[in-house]
PDB file of N, CA and C in Angstrom:
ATOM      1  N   UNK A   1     127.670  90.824 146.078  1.00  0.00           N
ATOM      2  CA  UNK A   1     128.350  89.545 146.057  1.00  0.00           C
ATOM      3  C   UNK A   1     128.254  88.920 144.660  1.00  0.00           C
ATOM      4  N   UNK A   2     126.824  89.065 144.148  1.00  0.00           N
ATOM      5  CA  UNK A   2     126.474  88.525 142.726  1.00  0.00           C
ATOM      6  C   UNK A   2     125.384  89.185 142.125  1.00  0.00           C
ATOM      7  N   UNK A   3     125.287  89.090 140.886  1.00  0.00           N
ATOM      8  CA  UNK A   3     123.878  89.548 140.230  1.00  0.00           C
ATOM      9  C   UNK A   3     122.860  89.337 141.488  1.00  0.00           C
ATOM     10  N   UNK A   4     122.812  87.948 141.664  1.00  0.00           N
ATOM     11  CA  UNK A   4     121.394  87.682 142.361  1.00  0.00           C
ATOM     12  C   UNK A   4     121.490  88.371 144.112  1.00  0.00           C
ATOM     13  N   UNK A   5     122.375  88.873 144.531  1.00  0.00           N
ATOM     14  CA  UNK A   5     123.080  88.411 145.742  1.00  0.00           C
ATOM     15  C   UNK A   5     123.481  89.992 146.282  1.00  0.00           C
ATOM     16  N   UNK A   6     122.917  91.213 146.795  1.00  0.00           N
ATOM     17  CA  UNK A   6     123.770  92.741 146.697  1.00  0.00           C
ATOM     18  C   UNK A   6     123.594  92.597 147.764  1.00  0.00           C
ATOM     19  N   UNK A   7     124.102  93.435 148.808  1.00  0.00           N
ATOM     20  CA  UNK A   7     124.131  94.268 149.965  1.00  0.00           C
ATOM     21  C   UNK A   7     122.660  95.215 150.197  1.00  0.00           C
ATOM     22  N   UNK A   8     121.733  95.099 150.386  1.00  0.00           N
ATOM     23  CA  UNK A   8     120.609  96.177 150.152  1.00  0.00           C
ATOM     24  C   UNK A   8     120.273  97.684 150.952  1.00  0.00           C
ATOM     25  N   UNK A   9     121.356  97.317 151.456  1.00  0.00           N
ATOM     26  CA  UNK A   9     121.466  99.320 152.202  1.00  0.00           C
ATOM     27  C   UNK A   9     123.108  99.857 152.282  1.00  0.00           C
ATOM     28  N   UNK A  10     123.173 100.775 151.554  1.00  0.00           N
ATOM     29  CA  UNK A  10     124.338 101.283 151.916  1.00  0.00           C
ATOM     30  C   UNK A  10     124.613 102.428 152.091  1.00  0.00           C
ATOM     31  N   UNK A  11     125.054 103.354 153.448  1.00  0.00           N
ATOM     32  CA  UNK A  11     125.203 104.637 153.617  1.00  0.00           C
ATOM     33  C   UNK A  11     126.354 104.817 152.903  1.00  0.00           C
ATOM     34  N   UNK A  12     126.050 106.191 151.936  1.00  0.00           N
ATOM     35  CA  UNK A  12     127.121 107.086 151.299  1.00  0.00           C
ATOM     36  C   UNK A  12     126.854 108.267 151.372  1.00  0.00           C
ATOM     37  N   UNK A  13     128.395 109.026 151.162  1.00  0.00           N
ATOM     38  CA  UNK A  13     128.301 110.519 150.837  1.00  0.00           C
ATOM     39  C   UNK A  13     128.978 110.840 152.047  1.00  0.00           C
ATOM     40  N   UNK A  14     129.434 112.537 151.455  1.00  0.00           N
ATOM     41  CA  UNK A  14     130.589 113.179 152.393  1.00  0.00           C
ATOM     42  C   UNK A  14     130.554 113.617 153.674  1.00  0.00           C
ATOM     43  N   UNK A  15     131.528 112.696 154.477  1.00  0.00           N
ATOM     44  CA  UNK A  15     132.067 112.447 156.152  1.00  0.00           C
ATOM     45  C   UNK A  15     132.783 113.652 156.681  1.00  0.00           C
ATOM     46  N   UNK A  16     133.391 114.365 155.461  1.00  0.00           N
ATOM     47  CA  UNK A  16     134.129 115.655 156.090  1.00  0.00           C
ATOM     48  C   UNK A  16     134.826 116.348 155.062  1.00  0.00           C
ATOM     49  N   UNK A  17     135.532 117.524 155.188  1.00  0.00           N
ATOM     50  CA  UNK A  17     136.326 117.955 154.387  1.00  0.00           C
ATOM     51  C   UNK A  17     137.478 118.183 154.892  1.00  0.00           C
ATOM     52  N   UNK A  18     139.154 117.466 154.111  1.00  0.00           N
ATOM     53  CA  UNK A  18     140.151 117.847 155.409  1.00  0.00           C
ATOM     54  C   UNK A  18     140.466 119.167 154.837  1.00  0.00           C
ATOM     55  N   UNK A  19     141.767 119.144 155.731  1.00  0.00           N
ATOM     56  CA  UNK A  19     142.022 120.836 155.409  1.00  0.00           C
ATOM     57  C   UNK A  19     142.533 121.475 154.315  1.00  0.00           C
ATOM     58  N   UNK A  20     142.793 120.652 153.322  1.00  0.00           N
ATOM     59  CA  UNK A  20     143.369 120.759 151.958  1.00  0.00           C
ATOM     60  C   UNK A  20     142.274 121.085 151.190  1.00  0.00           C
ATOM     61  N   UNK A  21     141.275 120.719 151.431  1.00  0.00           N
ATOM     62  CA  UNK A  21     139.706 120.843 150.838  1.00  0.00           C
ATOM     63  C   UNK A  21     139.304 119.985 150.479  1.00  0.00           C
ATOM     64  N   UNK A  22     139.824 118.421 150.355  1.00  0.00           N
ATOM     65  CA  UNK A  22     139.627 117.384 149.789  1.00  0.00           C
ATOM     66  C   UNK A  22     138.147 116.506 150.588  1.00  0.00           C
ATOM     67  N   UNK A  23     137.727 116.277 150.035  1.00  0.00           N
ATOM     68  CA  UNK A  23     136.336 115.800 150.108  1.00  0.00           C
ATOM     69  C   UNK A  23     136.704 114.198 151.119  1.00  0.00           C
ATOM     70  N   UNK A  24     136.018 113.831 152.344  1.00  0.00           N
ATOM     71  CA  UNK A  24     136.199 112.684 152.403  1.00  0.00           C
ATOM     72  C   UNK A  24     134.689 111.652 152.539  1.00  0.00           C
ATOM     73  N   UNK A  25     134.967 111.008 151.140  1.00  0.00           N
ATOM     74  CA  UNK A  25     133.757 110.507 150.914  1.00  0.00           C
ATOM     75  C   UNK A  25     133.864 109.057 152.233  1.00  0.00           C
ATOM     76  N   UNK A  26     132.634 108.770 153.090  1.00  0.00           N
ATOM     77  CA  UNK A  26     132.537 107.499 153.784  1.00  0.00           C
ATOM     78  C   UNK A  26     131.029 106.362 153.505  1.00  0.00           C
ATOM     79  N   UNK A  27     131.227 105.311 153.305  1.00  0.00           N
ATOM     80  CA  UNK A  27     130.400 104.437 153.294  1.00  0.00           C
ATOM     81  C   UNK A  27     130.447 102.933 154.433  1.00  0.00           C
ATOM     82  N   UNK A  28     129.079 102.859 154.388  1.00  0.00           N
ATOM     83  CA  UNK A  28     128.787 101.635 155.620  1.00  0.00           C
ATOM     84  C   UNK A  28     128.101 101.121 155.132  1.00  0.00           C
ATOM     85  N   UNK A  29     128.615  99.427 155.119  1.00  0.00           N
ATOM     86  CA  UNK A  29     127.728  98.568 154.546  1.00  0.00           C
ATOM     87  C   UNK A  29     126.122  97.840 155.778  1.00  0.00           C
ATOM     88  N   UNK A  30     124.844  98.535 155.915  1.00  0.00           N
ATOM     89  CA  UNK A  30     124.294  97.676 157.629  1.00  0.00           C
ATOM     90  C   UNK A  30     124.047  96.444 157.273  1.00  0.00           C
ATOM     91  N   UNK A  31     123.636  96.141 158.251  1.00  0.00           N
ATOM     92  CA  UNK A  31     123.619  94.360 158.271  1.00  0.00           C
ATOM     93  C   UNK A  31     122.363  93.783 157.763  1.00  0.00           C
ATOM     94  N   UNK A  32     122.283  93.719 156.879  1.00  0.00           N
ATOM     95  CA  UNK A  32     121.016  93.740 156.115  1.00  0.00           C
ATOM     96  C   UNK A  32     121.601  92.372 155.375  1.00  0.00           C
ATOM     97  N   UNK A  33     121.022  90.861 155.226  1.00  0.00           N
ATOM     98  CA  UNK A  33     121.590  89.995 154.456  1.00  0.00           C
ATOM     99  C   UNK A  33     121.902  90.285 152.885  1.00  0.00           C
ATOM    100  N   UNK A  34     122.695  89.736 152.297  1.00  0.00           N
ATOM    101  CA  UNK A  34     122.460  90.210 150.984  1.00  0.00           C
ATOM    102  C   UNK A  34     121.186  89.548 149.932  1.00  0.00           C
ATOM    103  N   UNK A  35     120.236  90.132 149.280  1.00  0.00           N
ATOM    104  CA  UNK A  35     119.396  89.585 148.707  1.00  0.00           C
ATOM    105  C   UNK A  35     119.388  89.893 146.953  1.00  0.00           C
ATOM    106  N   UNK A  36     118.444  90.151 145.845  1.00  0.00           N
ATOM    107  CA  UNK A  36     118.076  90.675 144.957  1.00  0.00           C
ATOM    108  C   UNK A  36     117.839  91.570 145.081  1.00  0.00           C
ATOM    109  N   UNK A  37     118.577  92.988 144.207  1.00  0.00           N
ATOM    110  CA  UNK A  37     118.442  94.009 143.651  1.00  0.00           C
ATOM    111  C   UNK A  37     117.080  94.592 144.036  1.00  0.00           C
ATOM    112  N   UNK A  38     116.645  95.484 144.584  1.00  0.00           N
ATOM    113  CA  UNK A  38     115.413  96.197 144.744  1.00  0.00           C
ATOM    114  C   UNK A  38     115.314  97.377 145.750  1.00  0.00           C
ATOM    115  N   UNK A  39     114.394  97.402 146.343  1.00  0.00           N
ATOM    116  CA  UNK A  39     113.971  98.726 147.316  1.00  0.00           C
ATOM    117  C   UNK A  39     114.584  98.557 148.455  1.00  0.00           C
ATOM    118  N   UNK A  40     115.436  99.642 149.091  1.00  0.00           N
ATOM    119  CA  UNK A  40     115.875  99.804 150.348  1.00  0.00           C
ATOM    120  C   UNK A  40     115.110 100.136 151.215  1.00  0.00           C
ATOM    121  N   UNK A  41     115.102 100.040 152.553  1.00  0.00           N
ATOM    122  CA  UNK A  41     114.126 100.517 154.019  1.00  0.00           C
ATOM    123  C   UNK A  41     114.177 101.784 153.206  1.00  0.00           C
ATOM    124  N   UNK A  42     114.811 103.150 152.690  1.00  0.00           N
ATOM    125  CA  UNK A  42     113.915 104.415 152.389  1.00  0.00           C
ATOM    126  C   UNK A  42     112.805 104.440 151.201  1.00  0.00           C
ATOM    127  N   UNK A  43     112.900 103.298 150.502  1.00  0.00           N
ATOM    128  CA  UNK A  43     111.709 102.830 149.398  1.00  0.00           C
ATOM    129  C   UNK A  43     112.380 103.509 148.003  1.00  0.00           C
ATOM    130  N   UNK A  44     113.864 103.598 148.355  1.00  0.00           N
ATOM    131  CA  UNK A  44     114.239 104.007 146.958  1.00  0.00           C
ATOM    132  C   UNK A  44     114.909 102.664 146.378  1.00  0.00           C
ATOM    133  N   UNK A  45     115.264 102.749 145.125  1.00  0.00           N
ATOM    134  CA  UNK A  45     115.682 101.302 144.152  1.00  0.00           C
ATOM    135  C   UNK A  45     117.575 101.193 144.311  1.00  0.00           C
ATOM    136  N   UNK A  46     117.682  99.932 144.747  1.00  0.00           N
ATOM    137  CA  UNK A  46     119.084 100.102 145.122  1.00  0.00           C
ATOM    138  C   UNK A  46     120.121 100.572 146.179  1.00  0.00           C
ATOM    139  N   UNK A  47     120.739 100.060 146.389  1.00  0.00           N
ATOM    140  CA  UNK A  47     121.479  99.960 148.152  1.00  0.00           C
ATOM    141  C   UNK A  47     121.822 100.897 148.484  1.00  0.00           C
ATOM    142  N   UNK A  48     122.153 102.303 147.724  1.00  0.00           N
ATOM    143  CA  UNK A  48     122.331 103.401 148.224  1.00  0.00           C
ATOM    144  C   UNK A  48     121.775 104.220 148.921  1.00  0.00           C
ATOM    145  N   UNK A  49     121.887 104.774 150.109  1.00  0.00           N
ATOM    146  CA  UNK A  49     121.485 105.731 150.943  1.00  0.00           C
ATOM    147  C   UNK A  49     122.297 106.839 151.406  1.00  0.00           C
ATOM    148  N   UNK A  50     122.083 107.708 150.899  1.00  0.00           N
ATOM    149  CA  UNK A  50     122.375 109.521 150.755  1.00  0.00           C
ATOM    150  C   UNK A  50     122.846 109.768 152.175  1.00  0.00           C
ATOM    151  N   UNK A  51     124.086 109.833 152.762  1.00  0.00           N
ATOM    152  CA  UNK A  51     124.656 111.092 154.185  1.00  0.00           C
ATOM    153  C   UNK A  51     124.965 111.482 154.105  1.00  0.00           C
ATOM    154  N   UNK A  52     125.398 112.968 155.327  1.00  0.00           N
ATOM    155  CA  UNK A  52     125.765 113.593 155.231  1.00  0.00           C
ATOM    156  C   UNK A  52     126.709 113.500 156.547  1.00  0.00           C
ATOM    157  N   UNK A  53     127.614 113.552 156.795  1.00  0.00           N
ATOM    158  CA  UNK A  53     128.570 113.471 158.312  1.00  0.00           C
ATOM    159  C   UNK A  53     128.820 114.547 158.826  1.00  0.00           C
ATOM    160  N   UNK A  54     128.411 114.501 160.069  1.00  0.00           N
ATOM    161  CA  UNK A  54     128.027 115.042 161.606  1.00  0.00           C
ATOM    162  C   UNK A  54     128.889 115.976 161.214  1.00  0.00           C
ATOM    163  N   UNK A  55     131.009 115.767 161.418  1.00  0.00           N
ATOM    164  CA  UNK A  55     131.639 116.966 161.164  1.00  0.00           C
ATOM    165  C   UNK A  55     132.126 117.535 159.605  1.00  0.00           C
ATOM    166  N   UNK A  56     131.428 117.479 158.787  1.00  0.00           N
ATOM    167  CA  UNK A  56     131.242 118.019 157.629  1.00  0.00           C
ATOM    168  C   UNK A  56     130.358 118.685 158.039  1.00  0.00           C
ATOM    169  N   UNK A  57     129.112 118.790 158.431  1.00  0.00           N
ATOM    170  CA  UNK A  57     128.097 119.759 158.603  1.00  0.00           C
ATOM    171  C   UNK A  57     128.860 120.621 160.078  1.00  0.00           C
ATOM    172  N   UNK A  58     129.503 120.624 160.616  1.00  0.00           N
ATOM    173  CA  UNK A  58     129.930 120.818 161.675  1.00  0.00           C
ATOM    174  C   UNK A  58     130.608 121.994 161.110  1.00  0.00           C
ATOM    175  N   UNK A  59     132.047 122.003 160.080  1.00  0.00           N
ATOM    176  CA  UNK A  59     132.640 122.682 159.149  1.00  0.00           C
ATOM    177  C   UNK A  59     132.019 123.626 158.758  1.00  0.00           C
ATOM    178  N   UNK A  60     131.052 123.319 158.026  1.00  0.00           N
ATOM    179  CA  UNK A  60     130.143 124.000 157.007  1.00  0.00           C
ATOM    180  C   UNK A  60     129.607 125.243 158.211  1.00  0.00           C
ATOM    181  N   UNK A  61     129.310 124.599 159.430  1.00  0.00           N
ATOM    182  CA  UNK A  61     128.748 126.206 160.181  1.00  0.00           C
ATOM    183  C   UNK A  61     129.745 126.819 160.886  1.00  0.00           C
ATOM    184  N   UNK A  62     131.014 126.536 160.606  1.00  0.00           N
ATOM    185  CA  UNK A  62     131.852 127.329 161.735  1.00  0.00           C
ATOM    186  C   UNK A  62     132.098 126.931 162.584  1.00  0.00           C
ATOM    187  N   UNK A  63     132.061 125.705 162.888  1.00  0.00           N
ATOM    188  CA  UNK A  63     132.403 125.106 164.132  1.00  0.00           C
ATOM    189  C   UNK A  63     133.738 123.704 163.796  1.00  0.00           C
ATOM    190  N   UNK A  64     134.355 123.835 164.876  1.00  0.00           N
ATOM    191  CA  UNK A  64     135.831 123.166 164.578  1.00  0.00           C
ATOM    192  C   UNK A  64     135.828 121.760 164.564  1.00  0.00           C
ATOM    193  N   UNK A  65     135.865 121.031 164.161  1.00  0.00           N
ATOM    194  CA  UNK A  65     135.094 119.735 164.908  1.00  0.00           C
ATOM    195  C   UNK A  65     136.426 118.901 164.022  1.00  0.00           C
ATOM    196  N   UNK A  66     137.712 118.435 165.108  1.00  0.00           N
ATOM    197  CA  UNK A  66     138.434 117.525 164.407  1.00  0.00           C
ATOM    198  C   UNK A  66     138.316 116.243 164.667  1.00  0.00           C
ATOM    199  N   UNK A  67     137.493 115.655 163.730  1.00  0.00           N
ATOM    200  CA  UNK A  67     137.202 113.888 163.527  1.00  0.00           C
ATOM    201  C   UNK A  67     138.191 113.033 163.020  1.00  0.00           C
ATOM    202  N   UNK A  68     138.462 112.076 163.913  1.00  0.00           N
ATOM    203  CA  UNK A  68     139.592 111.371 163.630  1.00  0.00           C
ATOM    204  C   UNK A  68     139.446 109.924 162.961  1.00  0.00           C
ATOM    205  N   UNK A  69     139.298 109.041 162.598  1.00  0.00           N
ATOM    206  CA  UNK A  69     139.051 107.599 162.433  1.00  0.00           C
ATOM    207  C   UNK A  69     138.793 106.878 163.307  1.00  0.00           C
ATOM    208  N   UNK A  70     139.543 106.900 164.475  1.00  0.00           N
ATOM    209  CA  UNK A  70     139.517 105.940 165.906  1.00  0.00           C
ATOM    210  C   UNK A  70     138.354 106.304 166.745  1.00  0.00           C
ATOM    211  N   UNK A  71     137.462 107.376 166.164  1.00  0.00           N
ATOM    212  CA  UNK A  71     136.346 107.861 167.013  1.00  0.00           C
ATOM    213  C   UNK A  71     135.455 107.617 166.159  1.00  0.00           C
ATOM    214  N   UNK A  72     133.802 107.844 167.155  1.00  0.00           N
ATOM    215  CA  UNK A  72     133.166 107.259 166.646  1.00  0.00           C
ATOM    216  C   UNK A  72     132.521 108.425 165.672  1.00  0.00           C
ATOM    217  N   UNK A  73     131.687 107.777 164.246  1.00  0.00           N
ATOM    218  CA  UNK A  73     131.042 108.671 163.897  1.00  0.00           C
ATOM    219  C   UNK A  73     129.558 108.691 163.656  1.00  0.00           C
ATOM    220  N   UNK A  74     129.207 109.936 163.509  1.00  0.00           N
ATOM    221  CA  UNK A  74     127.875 109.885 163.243  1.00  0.00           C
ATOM    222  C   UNK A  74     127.069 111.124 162.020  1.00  0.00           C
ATOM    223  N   UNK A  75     125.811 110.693 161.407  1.00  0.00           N
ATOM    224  CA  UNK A  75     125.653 111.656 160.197  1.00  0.00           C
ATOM    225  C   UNK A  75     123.873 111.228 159.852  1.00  0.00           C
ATOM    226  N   UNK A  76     124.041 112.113 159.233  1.00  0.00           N
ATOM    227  CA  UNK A  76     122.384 112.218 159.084  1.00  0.00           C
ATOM    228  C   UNK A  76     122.154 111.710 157.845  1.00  0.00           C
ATOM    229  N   UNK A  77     120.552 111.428 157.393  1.00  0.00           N
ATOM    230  CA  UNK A  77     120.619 110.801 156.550  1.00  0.00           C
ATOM    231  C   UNK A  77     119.484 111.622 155.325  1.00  0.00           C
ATOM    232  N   UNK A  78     120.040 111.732 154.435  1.00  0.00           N
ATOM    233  CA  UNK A  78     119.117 112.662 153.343  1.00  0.00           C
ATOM    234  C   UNK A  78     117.834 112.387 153.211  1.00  0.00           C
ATOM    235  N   UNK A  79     116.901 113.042 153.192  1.00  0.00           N
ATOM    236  CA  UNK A  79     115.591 112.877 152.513  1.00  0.00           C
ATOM    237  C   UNK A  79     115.517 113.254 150.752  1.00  0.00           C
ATOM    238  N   UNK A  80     115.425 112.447 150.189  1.00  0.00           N
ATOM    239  CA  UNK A  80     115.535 112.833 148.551  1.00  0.00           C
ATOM    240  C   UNK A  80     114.261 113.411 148.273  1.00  0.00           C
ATOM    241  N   UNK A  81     113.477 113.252 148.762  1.00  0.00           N
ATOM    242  CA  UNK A  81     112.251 113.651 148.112  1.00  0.00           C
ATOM    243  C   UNK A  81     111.789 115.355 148.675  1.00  0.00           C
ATOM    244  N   UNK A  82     112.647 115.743 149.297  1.00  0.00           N
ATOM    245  CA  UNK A  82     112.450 116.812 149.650  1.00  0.00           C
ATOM    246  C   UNK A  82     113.644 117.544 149.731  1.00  0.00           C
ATOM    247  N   UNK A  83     113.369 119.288 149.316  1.00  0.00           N
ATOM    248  CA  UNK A  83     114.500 119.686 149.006  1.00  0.00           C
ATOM    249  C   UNK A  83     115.501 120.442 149.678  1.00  0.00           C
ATOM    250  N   UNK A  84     116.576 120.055 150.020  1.00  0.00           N
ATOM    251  CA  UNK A  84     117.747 120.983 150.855  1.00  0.00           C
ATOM    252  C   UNK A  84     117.620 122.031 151.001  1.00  0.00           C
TER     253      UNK A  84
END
């Protein structure tokens, strides 16, 4: 909202891939008031929080999974400190 004033959690990162190959990046702002710049609930610096979406990983193993907008979604959430 302002210098003093951010959003302090925000899920990002790729929701799916359509069939063209194009990446579809999704973000969610949670309801977290907006405060000063600092540590998110994962104790990292800044509102970003690392996902990965349910049918993107779905893709990735072979499995068909067509996600539409009007449905609901769901995705996991990265651990940075440990490695993929």
């Amino acid at each position: 909202m302002n210098e003093e004033h951010i959003y302090p959690c925000v899920d990002i990162g790729v929701g799916d891939v359509r069939e063209d190959g194009t990446l579809l990046i999704v973000g969610n702002v949670a309801g977290y008031a907006p405060r000063r710049f600092g540590k998110n609930w994962t104790g990292r610096d800044g509102p970003f929080v690392p996902i990965v979406g349910a049918p993107f990983l779905n893709k990735m193993a072979g499995k068909n999974d067509d996600w539409s907008p009007g449905e609901s979604f769901s995705f996991i959430i990265l651990d940075m400190a440990k490695p993929i």
